[in-house]
N, C-alpha and C. Protein backbone atom coordinates (compact mmCIF):
# COMPACT_ATOMS: atom_id res chain seq x y z
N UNK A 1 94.89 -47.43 59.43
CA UNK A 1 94.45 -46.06 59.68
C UNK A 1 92.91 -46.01 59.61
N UNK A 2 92.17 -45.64 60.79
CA UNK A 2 90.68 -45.45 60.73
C UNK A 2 90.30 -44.77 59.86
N UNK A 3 89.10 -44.13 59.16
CA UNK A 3 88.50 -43.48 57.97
C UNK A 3 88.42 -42.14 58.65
N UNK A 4 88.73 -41.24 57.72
CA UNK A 4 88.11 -39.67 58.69
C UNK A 4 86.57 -40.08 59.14
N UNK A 5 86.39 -39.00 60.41
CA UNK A 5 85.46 -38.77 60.68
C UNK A 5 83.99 -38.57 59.97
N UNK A 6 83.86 -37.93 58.89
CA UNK A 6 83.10 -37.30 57.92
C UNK A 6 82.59 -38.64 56.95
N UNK A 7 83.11 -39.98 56.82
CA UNK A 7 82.80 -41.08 56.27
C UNK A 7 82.59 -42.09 57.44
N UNK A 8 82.67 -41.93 58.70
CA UNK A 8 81.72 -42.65 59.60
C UNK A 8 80.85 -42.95 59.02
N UNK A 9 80.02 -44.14 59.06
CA UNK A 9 78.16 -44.68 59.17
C UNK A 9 78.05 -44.17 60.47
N UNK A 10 76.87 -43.06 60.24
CA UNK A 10 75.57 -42.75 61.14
C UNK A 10 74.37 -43.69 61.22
N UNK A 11 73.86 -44.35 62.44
CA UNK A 11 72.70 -44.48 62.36
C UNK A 11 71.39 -43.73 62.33
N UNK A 12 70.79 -44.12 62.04
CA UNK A 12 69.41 -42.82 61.71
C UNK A 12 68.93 -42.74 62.88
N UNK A 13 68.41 -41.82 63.14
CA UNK A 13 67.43 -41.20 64.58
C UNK A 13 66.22 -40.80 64.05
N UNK A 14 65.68 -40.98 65.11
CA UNK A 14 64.35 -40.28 64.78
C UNK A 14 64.09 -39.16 64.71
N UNK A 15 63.74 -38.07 64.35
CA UNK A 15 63.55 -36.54 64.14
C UNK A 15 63.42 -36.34 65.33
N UNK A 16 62.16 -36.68 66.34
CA UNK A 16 61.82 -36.28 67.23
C UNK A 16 62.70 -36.25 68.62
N UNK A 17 63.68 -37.18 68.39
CA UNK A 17 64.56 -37.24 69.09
C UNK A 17 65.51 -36.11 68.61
N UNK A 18 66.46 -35.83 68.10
CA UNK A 18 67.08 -34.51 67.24
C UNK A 18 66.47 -33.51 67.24
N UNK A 19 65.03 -33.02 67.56
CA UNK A 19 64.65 -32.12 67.72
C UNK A 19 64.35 -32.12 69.37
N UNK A 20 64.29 -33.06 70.25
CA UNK A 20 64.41 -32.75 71.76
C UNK A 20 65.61 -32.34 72.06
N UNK A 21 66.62 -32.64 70.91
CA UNK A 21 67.59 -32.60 72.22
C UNK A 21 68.17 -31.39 72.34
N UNK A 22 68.28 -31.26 73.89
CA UNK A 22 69.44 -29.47 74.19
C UNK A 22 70.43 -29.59 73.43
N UNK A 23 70.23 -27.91 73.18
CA UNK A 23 71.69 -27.48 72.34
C UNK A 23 71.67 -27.90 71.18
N UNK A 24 70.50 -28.53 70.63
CA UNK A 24 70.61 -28.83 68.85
C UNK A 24 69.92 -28.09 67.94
N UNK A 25 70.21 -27.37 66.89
CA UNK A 25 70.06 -26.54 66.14
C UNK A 25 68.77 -26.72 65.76
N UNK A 26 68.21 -28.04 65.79
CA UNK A 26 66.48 -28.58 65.27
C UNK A 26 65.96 -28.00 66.37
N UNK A 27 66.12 -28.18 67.86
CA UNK A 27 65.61 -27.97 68.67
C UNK A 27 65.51 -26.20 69.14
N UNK A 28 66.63 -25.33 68.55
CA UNK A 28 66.74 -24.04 68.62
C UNK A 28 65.39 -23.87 67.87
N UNK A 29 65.64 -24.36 66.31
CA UNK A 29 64.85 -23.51 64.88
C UNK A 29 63.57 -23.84 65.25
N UNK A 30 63.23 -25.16 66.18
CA UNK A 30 61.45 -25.04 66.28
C UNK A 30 61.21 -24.18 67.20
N UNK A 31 61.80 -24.61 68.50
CA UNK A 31 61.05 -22.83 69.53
C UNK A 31 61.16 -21.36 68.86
N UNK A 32 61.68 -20.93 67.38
CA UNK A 32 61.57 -19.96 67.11
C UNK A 32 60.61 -19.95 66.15
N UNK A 33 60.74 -21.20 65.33
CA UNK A 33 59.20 -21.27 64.94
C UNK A 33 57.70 -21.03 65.29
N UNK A 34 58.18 -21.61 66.71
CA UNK A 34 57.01 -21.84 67.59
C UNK A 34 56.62 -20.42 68.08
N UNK A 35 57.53 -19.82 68.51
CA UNK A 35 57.69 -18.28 68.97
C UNK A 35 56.83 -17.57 68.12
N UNK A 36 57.20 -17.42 66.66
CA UNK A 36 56.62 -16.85 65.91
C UNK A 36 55.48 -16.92 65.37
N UNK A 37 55.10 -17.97 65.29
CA UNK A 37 53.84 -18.56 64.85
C UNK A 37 52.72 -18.41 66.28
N UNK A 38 53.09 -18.21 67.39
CA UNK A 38 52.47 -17.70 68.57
C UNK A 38 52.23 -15.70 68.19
N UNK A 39 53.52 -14.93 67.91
CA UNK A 39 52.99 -13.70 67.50
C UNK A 39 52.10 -13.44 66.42
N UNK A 40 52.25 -14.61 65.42
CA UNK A 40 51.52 -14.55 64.30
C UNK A 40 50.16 -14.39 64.41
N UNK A 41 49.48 -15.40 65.73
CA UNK A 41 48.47 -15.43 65.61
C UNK A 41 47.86 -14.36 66.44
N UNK A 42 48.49 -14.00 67.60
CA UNK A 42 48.52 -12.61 68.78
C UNK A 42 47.97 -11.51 67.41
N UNK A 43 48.60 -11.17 66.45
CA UNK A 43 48.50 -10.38 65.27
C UNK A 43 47.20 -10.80 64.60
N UNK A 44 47.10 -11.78 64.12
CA UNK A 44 45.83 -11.76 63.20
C UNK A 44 44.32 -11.84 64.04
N UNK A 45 44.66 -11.84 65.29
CA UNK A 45 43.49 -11.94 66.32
C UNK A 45 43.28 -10.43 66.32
N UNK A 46 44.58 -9.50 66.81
CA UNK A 46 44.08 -8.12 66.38
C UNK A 46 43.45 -7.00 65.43
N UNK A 47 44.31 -7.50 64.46
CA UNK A 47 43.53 -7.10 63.04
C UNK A 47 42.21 -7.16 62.59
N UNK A 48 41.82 -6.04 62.11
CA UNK A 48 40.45 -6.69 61.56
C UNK A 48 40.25 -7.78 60.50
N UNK A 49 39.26 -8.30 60.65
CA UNK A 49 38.86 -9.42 59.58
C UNK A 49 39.62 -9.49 57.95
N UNK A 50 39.03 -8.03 58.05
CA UNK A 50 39.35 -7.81 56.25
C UNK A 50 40.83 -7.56 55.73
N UNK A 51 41.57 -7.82 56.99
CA UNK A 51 43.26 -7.13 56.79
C UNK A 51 43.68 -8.53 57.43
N UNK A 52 43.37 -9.54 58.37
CA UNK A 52 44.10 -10.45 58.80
C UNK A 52 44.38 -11.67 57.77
N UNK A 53 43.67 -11.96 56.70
CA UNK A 53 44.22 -12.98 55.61
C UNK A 53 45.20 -12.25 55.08
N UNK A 54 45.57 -11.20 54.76
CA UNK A 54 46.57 -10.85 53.97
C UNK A 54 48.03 -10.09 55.02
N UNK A 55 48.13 -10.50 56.04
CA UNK A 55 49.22 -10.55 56.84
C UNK A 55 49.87 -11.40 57.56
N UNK A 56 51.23 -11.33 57.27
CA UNK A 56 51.81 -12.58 57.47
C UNK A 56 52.90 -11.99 59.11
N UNK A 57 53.41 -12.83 59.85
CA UNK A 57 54.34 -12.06 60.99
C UNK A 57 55.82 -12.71 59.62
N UNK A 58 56.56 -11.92 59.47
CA UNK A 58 58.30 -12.90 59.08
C UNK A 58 58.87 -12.86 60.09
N UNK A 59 58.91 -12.02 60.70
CA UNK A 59 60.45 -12.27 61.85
C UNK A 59 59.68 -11.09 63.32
N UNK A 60 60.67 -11.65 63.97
CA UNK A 60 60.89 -10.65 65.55
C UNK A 60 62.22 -10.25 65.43
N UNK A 61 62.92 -9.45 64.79
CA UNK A 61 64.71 -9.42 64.84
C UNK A 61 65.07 -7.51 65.33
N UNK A 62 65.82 -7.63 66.72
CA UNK A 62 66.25 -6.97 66.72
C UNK A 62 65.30 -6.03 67.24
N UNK A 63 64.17 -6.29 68.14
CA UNK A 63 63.24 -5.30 68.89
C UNK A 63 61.85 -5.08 67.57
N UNK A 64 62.16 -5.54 66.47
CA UNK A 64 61.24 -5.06 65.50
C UNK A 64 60.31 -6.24 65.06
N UNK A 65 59.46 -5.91 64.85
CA UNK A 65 58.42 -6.90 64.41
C UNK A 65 58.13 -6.62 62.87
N UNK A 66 58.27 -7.18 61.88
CA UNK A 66 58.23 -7.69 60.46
C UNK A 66 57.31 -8.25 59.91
N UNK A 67 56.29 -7.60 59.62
CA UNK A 67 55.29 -7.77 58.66
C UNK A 67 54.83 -7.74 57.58
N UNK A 68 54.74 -8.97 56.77
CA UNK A 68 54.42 -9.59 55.27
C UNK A 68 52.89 -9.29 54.49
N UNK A 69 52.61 -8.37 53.59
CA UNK A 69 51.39 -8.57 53.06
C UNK A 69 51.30 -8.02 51.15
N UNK A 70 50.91 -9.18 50.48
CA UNK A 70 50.85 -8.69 49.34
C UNK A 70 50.58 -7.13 48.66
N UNK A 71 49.31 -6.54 49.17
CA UNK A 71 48.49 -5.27 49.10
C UNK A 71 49.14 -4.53 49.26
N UNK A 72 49.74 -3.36 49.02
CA UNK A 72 50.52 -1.79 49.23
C UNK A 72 49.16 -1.22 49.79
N UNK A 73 48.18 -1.24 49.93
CA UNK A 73 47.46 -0.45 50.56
C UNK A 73 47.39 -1.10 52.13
N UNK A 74 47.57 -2.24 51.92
CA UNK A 74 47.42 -2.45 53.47
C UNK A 74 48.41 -2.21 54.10
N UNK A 75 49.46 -2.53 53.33
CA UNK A 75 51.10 -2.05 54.23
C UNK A 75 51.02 -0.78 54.55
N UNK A 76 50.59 0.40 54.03
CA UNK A 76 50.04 1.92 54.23
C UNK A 76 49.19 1.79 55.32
N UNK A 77 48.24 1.02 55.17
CA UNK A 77 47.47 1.07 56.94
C UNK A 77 48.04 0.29 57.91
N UNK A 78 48.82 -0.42 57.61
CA UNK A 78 49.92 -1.44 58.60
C UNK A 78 50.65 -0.29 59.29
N UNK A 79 51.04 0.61 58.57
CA UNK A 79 52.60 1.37 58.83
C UNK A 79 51.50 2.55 59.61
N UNK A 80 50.52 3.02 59.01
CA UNK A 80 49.79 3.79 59.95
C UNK A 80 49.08 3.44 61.61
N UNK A 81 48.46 2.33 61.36
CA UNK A 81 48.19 1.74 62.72
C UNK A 81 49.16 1.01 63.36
N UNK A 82 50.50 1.05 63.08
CA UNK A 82 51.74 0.86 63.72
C UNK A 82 51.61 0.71 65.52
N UNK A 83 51.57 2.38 65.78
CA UNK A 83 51.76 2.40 66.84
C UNK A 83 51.05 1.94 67.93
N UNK A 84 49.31 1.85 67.44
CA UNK A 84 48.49 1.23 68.26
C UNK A 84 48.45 -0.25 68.16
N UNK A 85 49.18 -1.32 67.28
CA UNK A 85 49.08 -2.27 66.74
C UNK A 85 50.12 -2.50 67.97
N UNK A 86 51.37 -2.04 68.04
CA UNK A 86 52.63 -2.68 69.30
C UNK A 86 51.85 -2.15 70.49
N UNK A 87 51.09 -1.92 70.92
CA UNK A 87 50.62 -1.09 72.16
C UNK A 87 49.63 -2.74 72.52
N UNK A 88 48.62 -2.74 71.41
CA UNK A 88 47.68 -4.05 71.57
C UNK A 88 48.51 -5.05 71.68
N UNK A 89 50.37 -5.55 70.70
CA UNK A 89 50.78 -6.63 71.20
C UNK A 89 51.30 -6.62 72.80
N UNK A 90 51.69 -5.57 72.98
CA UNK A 90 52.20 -5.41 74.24
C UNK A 90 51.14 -5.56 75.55
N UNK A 91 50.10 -5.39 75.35
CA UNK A 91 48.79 -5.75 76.19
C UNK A 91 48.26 -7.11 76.22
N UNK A 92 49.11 -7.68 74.90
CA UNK A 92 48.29 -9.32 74.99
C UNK A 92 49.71 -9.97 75.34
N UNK A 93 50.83 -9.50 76.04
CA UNK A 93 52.07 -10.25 76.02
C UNK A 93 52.75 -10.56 75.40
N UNK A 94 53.11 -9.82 74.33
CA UNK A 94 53.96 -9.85 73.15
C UNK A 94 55.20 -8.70 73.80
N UNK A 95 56.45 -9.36 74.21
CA UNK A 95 57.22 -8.36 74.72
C UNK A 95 58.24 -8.57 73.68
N UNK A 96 59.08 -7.41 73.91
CA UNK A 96 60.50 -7.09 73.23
C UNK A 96 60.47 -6.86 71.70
N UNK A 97 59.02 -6.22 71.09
CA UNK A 97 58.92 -5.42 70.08
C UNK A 97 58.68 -4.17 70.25
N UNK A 98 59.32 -2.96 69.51
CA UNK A 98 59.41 -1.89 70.06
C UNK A 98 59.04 -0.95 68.69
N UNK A 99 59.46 -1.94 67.50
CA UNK A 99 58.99 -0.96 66.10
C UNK A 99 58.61 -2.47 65.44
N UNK A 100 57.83 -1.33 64.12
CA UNK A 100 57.17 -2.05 63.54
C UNK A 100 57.82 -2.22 61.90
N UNK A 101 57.96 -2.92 61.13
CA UNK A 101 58.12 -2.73 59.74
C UNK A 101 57.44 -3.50 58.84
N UNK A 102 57.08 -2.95 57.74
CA UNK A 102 55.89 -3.66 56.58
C UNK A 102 56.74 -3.78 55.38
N UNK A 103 56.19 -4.88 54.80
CA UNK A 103 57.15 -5.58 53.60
C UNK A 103 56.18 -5.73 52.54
N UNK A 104 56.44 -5.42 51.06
CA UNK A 104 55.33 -6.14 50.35
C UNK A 104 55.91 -6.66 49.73
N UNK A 105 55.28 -7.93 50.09
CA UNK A 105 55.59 -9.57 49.20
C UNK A 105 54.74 -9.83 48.22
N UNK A 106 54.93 -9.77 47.11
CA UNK A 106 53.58 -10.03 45.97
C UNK A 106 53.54 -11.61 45.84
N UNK A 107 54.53 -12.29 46.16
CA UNK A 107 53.49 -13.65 46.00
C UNK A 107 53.39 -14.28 47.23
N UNK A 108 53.02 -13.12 48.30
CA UNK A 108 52.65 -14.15 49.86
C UNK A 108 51.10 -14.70 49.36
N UNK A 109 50.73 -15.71 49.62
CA UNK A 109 49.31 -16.14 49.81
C UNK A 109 48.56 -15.16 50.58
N UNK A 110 47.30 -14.87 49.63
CA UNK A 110 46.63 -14.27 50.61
C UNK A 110 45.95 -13.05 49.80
N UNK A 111 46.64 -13.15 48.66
CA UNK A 111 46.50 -11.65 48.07
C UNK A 111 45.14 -11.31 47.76
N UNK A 112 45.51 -10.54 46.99
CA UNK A 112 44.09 -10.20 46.02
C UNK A 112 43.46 -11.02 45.65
């Protein structure tokens, strides 16, 4: 009787290979990485100086864009300049965000 499946020897691959390949979950999780870390920076290019170290992008889910920053005062001007903030992503090619939401993370880097 052969061994189940699940106690096969795998040979090792290289990451980079596992992450090319279609249809593999490595290869899903980096283009959304990649995705995001592209709005991330679309975002901190907009912001002013004194507000872009302390904002982070977390997610794109669901039409909404998700924004990380230690400060409660900045999340108050986050949530206020909301609407002109999706207007500027939407002008630099940031599509399929439609609202905005602010999170405060007290131990994102960046803080105070």
């Amino acid at each position: 009787m052969p061994p189940p499946a699940w106690k096969e020897k795998r040979l090792a691959r290289p990451v980079a290979e596992l992450m090319a390949k279609p249809g593999s979950g490595l290869a899903g999780l980096l283009q959304r990485a990649e995705a995001l870390a592209r709005v991330d920076a679309v975002v901190r290019d907009l912001l002013p100086p004194s507000l872009a170290p302390h904002v982070r992008v977390a997610n794109v889910r669901d039409g909404k864009l998700i924004l990380c920053t230690p400060v409660a005062a900045i999340a108050t001007r986050l949530r206020m300049e909301g609407p002109g903030l999706l207007e500027q992503l939407r002008d630099h090619g940031v599509t399929g965000v439609a609202a905005l939401e602010v999170l405060i993370t007290p131990d994102l880097p960046g803080g105070r």
